[in-house]
N, C-alpha and C. Protein backbone atom coordinates (compact mmCIF):
# COMPACT_ATOMS: atom_id res chain seq x y z
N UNK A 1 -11.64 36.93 -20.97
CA UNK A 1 -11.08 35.81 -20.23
C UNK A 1 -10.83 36.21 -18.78
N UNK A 2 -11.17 35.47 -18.12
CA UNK A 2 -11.06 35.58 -16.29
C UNK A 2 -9.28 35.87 -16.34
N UNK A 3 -8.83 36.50 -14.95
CA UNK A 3 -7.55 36.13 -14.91
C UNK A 3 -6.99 34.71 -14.29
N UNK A 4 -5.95 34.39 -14.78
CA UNK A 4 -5.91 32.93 -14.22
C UNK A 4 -4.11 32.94 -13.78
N UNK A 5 -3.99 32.34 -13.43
CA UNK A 5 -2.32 31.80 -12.65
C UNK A 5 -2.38 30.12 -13.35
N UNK A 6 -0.70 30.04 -12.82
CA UNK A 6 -0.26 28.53 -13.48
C UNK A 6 0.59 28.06 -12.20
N UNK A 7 -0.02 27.17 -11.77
CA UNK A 7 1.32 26.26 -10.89
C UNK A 7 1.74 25.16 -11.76
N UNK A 8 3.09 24.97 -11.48
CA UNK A 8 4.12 24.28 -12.38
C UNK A 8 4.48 23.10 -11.12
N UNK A 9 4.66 22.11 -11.32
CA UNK A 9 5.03 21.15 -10.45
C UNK A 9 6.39 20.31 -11.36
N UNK A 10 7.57 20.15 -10.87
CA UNK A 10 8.32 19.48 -11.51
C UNK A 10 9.24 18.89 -10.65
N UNK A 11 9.50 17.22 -10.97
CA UNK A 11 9.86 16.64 -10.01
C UNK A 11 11.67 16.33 -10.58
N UNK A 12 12.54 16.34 -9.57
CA UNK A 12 14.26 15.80 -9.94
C UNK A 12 14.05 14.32 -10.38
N UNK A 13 14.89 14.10 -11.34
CA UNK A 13 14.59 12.67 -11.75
C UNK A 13 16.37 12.50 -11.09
N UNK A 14 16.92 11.14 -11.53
CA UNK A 14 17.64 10.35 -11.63
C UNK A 14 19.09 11.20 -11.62
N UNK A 15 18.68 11.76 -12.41
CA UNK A 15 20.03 12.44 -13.27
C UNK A 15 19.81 13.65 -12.64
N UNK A 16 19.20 14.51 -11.79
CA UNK A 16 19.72 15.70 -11.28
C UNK A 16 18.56 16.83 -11.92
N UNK A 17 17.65 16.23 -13.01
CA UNK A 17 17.02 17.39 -13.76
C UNK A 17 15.50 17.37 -13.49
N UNK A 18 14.84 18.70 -13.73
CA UNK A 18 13.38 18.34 -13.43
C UNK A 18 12.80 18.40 -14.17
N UNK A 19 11.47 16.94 -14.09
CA UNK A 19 10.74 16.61 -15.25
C UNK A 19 9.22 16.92 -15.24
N UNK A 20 8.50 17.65 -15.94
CA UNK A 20 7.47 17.66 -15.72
C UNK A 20 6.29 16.71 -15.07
N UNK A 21 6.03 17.12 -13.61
CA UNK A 21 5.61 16.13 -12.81
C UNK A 21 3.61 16.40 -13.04
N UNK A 22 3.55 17.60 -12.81
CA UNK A 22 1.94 17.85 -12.81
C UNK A 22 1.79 19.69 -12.89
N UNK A 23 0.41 19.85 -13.41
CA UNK A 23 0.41 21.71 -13.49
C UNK A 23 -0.99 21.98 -13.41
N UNK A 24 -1.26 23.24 -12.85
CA UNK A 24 -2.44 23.13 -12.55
C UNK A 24 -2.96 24.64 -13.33
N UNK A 25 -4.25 24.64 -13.41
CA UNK A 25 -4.80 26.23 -13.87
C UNK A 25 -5.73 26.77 -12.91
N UNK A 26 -5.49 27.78 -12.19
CA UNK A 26 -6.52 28.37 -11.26
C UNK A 26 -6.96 29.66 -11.98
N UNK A 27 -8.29 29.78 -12.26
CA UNK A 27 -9.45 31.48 -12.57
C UNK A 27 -9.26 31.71 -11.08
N UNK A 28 -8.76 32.87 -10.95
CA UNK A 28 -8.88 34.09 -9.86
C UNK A 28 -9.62 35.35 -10.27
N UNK A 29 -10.43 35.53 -9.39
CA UNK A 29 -10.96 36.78 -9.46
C UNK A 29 -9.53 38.20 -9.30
N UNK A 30 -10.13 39.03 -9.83
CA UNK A 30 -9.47 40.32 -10.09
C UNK A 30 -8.93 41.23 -8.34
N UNK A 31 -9.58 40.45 -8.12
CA UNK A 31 -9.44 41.49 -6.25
C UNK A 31 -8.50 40.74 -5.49
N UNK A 32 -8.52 39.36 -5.65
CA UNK A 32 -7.88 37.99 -4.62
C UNK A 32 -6.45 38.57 -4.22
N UNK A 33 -5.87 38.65 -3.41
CA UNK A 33 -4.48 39.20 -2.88
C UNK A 33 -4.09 37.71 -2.65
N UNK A 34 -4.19 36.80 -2.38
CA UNK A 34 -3.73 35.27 -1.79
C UNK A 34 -4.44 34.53 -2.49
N UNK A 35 -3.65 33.07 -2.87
CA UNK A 35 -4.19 32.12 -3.50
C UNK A 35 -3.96 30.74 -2.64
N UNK A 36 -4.92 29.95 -2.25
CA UNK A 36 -4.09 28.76 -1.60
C UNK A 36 -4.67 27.75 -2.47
N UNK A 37 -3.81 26.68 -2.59
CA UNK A 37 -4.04 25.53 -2.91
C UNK A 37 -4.04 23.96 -2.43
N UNK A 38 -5.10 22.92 -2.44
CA UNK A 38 -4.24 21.87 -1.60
C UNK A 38 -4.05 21.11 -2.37
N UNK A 39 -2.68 20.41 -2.28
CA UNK A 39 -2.06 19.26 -3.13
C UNK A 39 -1.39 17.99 -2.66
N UNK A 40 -1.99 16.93 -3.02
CA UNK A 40 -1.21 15.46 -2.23
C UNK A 40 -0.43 15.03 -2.83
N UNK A 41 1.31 15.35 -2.27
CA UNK A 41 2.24 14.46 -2.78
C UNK A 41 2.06 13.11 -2.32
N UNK A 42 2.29 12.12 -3.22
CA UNK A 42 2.24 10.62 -2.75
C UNK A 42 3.64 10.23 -3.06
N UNK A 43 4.21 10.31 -3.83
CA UNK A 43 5.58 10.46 -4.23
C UNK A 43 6.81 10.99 -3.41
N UNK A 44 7.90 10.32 -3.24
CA UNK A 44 8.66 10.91 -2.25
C UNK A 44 10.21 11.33 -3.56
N UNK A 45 10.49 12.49 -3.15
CA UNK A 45 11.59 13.07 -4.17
C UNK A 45 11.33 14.88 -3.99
N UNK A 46 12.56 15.12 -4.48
CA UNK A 46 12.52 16.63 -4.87
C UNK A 46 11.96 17.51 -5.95
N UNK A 47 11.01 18.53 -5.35
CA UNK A 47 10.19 19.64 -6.60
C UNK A 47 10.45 20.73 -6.66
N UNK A 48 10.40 21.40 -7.97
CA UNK A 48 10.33 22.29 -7.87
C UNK A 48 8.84 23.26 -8.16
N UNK A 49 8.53 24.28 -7.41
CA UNK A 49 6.79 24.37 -7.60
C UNK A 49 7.15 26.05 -8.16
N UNK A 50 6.42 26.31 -9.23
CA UNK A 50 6.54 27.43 -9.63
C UNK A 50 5.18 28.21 -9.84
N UNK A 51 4.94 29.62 -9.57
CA UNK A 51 3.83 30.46 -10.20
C UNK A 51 4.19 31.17 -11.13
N UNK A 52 3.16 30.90 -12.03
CA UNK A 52 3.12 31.79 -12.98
C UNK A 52 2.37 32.55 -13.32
N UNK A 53 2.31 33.19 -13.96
CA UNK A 53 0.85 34.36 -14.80
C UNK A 53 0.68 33.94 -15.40
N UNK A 54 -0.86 34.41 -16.15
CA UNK A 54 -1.53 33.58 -17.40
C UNK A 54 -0.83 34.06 -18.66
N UNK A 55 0.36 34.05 -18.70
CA UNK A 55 1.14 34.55 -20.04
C UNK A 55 2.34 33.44 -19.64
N UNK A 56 2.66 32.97 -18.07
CA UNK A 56 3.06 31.34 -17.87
C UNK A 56 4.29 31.83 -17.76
N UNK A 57 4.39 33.38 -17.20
CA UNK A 57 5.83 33.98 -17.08
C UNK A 57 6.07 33.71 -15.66
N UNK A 58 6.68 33.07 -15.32
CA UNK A 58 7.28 32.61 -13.66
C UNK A 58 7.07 33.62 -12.91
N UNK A 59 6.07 33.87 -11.74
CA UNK A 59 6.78 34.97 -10.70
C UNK A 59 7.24 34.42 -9.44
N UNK A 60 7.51 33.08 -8.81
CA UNK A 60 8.86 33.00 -7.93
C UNK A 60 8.83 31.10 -8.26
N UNK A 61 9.45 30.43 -7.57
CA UNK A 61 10.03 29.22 -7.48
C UNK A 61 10.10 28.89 -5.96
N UNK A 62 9.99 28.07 -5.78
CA UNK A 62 10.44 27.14 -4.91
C UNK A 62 11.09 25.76 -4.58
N UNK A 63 11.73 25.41 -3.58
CA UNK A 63 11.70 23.92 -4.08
C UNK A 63 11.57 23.10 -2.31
N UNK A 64 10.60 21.88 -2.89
CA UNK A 64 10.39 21.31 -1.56
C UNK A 64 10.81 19.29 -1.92
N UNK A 65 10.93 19.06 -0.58
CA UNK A 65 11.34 17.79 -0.11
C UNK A 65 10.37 16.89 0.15
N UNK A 66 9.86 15.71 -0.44
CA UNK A 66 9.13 14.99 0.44
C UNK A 66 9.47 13.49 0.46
N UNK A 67 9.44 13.37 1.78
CA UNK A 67 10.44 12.36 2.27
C UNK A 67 9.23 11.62 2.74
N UNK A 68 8.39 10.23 3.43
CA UNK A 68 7.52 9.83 3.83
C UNK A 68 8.11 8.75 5.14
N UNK A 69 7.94 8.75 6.21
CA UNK A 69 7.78 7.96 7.35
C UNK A 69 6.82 7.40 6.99
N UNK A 70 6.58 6.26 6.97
CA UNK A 70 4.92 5.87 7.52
C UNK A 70 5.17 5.71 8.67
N UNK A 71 3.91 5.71 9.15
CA UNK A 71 3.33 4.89 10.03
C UNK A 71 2.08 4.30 9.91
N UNK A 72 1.80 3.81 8.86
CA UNK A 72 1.26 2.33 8.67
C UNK A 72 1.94 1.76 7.80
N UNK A 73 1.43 0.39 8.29
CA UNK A 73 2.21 -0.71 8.00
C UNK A 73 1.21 -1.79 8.12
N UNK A 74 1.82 -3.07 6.71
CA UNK A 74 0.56 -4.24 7.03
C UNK A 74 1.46 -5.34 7.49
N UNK A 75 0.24 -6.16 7.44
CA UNK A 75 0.72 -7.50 8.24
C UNK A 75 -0.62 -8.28 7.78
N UNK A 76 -0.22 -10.25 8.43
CA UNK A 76 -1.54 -10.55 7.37
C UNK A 76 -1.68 -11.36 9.21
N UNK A 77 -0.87 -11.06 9.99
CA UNK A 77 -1.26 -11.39 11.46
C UNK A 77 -1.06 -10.57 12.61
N UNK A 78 -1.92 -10.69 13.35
CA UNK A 78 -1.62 -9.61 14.65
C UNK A 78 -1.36 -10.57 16.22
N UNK A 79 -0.46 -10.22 16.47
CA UNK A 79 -0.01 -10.77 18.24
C UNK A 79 -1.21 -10.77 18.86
N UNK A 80 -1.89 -11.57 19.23
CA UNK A 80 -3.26 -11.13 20.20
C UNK A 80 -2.68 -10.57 21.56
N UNK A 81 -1.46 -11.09 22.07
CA UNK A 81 -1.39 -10.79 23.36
C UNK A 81 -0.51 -9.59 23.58
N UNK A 82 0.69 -8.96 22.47
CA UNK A 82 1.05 -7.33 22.52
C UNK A 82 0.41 -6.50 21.44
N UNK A 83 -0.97 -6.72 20.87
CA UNK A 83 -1.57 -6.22 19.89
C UNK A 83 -0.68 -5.69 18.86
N UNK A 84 0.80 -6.37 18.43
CA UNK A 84 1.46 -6.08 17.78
C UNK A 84 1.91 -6.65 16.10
N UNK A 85 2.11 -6.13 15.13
CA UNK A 85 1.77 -6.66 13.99
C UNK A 85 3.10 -8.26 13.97
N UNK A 86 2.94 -9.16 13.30
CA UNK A 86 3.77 -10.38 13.22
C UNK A 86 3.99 -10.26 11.72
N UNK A 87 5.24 -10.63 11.57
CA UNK A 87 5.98 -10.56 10.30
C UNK A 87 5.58 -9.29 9.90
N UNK A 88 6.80 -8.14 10.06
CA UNK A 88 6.83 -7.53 8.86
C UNK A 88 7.88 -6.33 9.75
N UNK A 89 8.32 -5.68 8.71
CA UNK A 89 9.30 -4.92 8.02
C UNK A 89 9.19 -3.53 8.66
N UNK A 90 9.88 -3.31 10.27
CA UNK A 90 9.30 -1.93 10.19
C UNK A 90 9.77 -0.92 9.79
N UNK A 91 10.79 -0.36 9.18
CA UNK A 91 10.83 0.54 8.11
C UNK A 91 10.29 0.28 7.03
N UNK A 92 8.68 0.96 6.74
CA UNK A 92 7.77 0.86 5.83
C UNK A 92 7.09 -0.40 5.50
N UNK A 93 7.05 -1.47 6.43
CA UNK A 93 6.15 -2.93 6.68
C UNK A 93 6.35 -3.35 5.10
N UNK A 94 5.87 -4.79 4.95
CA UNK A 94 5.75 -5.52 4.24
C UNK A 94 5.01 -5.06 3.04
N UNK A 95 5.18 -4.83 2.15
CA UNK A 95 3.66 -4.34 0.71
C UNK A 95 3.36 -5.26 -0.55
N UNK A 96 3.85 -6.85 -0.14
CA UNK A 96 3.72 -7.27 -1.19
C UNK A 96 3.29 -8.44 -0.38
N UNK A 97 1.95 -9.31 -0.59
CA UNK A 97 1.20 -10.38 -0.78
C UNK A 97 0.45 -11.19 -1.60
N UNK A 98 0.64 -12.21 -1.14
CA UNK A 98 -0.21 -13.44 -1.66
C UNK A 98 -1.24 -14.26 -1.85
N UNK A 99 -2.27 -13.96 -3.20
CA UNK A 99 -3.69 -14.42 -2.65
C UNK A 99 -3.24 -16.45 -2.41
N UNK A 100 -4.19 -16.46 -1.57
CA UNK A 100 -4.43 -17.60 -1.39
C UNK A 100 -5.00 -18.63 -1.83
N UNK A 101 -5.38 -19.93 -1.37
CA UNK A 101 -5.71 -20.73 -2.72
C UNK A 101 -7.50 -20.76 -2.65
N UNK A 102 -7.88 -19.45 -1.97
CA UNK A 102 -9.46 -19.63 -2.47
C UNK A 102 -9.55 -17.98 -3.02
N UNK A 103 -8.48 -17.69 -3.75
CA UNK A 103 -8.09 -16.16 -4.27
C UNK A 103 -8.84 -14.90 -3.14
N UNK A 104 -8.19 -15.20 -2.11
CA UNK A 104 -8.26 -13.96 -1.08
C UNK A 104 -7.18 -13.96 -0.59
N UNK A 105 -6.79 -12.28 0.03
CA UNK A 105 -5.86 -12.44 1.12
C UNK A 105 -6.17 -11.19 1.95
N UNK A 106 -5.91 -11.41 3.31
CA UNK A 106 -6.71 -11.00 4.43
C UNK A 106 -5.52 -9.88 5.04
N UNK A 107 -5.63 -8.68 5.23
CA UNK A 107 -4.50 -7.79 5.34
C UNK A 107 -4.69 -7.13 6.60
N UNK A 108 -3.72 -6.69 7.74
CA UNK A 108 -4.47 -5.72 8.45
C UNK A 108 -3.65 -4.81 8.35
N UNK A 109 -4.29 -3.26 8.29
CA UNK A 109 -3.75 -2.12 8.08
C UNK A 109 -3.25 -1.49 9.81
N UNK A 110 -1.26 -1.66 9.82
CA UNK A 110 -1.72 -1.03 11.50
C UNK A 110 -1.09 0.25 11.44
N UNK A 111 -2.09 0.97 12.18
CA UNK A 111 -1.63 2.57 12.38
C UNK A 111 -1.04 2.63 13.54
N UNK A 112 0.58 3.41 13.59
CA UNK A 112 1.20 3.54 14.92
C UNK A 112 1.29 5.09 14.55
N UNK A 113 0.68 5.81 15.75
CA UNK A 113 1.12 7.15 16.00
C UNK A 113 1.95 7.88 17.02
N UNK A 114 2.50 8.80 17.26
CA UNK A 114 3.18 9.43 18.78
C UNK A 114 2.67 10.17 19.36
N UNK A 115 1.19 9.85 19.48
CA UNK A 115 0.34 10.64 19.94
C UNK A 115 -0.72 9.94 19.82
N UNK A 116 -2.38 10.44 20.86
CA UNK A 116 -3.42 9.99 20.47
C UNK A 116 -4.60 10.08 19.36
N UNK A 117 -5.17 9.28 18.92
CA UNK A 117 -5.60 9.71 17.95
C UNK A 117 -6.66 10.77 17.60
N UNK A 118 -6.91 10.91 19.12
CA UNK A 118 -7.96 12.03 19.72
C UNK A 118 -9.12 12.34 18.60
N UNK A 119 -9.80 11.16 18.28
CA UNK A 119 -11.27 11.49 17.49
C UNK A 119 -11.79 9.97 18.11
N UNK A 120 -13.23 9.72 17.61
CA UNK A 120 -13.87 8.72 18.28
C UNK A 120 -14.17 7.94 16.88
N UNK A 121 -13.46 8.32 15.61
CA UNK A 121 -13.82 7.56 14.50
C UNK A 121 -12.83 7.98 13.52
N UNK A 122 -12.56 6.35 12.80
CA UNK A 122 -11.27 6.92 11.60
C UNK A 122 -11.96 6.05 10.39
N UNK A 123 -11.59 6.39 9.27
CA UNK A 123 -11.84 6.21 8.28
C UNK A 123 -11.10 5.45 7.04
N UNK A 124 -11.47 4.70 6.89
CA UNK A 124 -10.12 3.76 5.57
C UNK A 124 -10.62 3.68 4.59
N UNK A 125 -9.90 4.34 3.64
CA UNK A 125 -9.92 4.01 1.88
C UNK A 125 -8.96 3.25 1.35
N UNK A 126 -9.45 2.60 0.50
CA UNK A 126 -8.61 2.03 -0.36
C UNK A 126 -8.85 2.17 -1.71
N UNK A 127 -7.94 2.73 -2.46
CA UNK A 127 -7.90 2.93 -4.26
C UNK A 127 -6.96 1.96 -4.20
N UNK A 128 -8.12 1.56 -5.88
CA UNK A 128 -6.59 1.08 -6.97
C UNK A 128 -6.43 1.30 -8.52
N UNK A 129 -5.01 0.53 -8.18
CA UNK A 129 -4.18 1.28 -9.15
C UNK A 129 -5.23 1.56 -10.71
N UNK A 130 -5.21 2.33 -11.19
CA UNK A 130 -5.63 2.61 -12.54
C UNK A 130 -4.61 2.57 -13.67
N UNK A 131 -3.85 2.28 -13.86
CA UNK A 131 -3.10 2.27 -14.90
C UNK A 131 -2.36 3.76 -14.56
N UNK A 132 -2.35 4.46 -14.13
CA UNK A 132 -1.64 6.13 -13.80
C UNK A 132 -2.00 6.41 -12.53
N UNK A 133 -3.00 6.20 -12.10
CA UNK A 133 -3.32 6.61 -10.68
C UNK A 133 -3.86 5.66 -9.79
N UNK A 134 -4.24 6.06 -8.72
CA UNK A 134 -4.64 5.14 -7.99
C UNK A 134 -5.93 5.99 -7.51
N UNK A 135 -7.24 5.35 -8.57
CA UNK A 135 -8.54 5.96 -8.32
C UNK A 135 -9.69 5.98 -8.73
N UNK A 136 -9.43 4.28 -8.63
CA UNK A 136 -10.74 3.62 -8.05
C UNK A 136 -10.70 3.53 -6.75
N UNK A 137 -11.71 3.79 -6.03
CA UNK A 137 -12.38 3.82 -4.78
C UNK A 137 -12.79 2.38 -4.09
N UNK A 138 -12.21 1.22 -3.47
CA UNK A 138 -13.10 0.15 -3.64
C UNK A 138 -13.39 -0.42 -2.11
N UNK A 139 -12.65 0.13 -1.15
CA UNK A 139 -13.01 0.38 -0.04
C UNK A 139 -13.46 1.82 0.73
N UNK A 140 -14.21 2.19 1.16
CA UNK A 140 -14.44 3.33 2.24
C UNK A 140 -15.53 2.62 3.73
N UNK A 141 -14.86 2.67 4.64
CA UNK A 141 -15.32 2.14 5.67
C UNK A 141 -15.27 2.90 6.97
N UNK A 142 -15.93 3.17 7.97
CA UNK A 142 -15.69 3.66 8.85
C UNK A 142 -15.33 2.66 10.10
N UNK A 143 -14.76 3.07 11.45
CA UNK A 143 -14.25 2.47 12.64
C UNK A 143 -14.34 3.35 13.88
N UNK A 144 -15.28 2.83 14.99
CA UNK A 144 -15.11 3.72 15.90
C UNK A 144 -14.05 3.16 17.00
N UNK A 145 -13.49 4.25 17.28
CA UNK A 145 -12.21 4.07 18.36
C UNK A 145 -12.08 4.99 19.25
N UNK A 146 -10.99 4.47 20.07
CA UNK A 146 -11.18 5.43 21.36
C UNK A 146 -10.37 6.62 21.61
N UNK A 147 -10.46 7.73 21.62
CA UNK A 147 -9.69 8.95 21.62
C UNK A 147 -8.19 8.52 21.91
N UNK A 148 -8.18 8.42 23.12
CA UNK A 148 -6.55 7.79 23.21
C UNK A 148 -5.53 7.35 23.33
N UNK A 149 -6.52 6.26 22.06
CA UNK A 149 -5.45 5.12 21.61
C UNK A 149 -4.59 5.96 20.69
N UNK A 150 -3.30 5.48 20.80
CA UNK A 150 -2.25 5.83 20.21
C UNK A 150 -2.29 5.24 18.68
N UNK A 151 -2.48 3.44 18.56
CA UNK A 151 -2.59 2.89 16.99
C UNK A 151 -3.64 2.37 17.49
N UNK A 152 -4.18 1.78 16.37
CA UNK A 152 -5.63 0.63 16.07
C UNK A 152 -4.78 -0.23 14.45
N UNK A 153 -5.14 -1.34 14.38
CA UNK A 153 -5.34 -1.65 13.01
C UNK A 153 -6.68 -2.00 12.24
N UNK A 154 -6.61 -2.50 11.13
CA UNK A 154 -7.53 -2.93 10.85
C UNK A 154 -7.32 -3.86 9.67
N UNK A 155 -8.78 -4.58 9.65
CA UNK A 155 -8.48 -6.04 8.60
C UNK A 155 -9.33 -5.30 7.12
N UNK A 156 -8.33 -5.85 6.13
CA UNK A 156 -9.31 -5.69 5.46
C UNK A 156 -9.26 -7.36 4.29
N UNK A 157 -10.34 -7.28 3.41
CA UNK A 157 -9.77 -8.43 2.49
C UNK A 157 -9.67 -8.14 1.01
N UNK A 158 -8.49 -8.48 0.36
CA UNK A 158 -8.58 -8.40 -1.06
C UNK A 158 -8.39 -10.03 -1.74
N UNK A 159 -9.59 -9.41 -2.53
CA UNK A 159 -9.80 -10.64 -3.78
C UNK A 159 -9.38 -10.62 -5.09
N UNK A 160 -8.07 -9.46 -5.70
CA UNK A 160 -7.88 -9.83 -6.52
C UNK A 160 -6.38 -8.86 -6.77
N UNK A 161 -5.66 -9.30 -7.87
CA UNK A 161 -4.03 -8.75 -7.77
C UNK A 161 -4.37 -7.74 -8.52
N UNK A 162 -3.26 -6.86 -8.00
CA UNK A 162 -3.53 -5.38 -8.43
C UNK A 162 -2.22 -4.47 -7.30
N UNK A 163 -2.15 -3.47 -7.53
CA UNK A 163 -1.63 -2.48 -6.70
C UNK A 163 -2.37 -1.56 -6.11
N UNK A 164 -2.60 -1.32 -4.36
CA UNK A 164 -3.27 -0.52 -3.83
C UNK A 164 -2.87 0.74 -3.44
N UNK A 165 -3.68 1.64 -2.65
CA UNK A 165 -2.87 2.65 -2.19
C UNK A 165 -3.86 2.75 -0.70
N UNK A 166 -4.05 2.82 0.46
CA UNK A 166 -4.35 2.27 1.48
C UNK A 166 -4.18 3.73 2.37
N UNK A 167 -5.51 4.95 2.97
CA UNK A 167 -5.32 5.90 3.62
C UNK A 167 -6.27 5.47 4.82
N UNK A 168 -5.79 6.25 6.04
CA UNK A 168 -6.28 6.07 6.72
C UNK A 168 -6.80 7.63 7.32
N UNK A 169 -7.97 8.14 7.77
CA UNK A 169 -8.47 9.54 8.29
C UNK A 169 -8.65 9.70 9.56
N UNK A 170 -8.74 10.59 9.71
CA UNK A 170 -9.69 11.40 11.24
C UNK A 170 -10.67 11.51 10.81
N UNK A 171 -11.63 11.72 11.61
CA UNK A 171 -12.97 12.34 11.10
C UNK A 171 -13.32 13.87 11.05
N UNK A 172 -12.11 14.50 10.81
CA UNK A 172 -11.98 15.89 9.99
C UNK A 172 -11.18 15.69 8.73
N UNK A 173 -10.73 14.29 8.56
CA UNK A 173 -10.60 14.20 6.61
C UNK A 173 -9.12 14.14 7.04
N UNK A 174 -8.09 14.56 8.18
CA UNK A 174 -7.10 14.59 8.13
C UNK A 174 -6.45 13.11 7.79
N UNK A 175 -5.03 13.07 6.95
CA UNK A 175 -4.52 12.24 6.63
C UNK A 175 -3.43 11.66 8.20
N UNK A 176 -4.05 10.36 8.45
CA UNK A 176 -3.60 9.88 9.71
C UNK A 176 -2.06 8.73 9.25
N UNK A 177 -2.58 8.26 8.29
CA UNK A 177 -1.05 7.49 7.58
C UNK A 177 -1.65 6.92 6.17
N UNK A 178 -0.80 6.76 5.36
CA UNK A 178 -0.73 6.37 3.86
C UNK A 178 0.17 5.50 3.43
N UNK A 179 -0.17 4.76 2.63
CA UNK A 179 0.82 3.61 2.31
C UNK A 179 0.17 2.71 1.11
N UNK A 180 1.29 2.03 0.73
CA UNK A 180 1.21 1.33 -0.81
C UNK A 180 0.92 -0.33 -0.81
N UNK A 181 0.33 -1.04 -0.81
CA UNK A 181 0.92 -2.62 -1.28
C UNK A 181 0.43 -3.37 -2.48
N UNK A 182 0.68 -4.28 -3.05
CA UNK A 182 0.28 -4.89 -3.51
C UNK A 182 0.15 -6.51 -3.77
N UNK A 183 -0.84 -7.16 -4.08
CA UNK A 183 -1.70 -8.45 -4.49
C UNK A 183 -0.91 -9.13 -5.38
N UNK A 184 -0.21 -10.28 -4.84
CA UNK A 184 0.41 -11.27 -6.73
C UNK A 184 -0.61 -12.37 -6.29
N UNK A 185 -0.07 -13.10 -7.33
CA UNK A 185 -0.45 -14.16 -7.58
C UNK A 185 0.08 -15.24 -6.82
């Protein structure tokens, strides 16, 4: 058997205790001095992240915070004249809409940053919800923009109720803002 390690992911619930959130198994070769891993919290709450050996005996702990700002936010209108979003909520914008009566509804995703976005192209996905995750794929689109602009939004349309999860990229894959909404009836 290869040698292998265990990361332990466990999240604080309600009551103060941690519940098995997610765990992973990495094969390492015999020589490796460092292991890195990348992992997307989407979830905001306290973890605790543990390594283990392949016998799943702990060798240290940690514990981390993740707290989420966005900065995106939707809206189903934009100000033409301060390119600014209309109706909505800016601590964490609006995430819940209404299809309309020809079952669409027309969303725009706006990215505000404190800084420029310094690439000439960003990227939007949209998953949805799966019953546990969010991953179906049902948008991927690209947008060219101008180094630096600070936000851009963008439109997109959904035709049917569901819960999304809505990322926006650089064109080095970096995560530019993330955010949740969802489609009623």
């Amino acid at each position: 058997m290869p040698p292998k390690i265990y990361i332990f992911i466990d999240k604080k619930d309600s009551k103060g205790v941690y519940q098995e959130f997610d765990n992973q198994k990495i094969n390492i070769d015999s020589i490796q001095k460092t292991i890195f891993i990348k992992y997307l919290f989407n979830k905001e709450g306290v973890y605790q992240i543990s390594i283990a050996d392949a016998h799943k005996k702990k060798i240290i702990s940690m514990y981390l915070t993740i707290s989420f700002v966005t900065n995106l936010v939707f809206c189903q209108e934009i100000d033409k004249i301060s390119d600014k979003p209309l109706e909505y909520t800016p601590l964490g914008g609006k995430r819940q809409f209404k299809l309309d009566v020809n079952n669409e509804c027309n969303i725009y995703a706006y990215l505000q940053l404190s800084k420029p976005i310094a690439c000439k192209k960003i990227f939007l996905e949209i998953y949805a919800f799966g019953g546990k995750l969010y991953n179906k794929l049902i948008i991927h689109r690209s947008f060219a923009i101008k180094p630096d602009w600070e936000y851009t939004y963008l439109k997109s349309n959904f035709g049917k109720i569901g819960k999304y999860r809505v990322i926006i990229k650089n064109d080095k894959g970096r995560i530019l803002g993330i955010n949740y909404l969802e489609i009623i009836d």
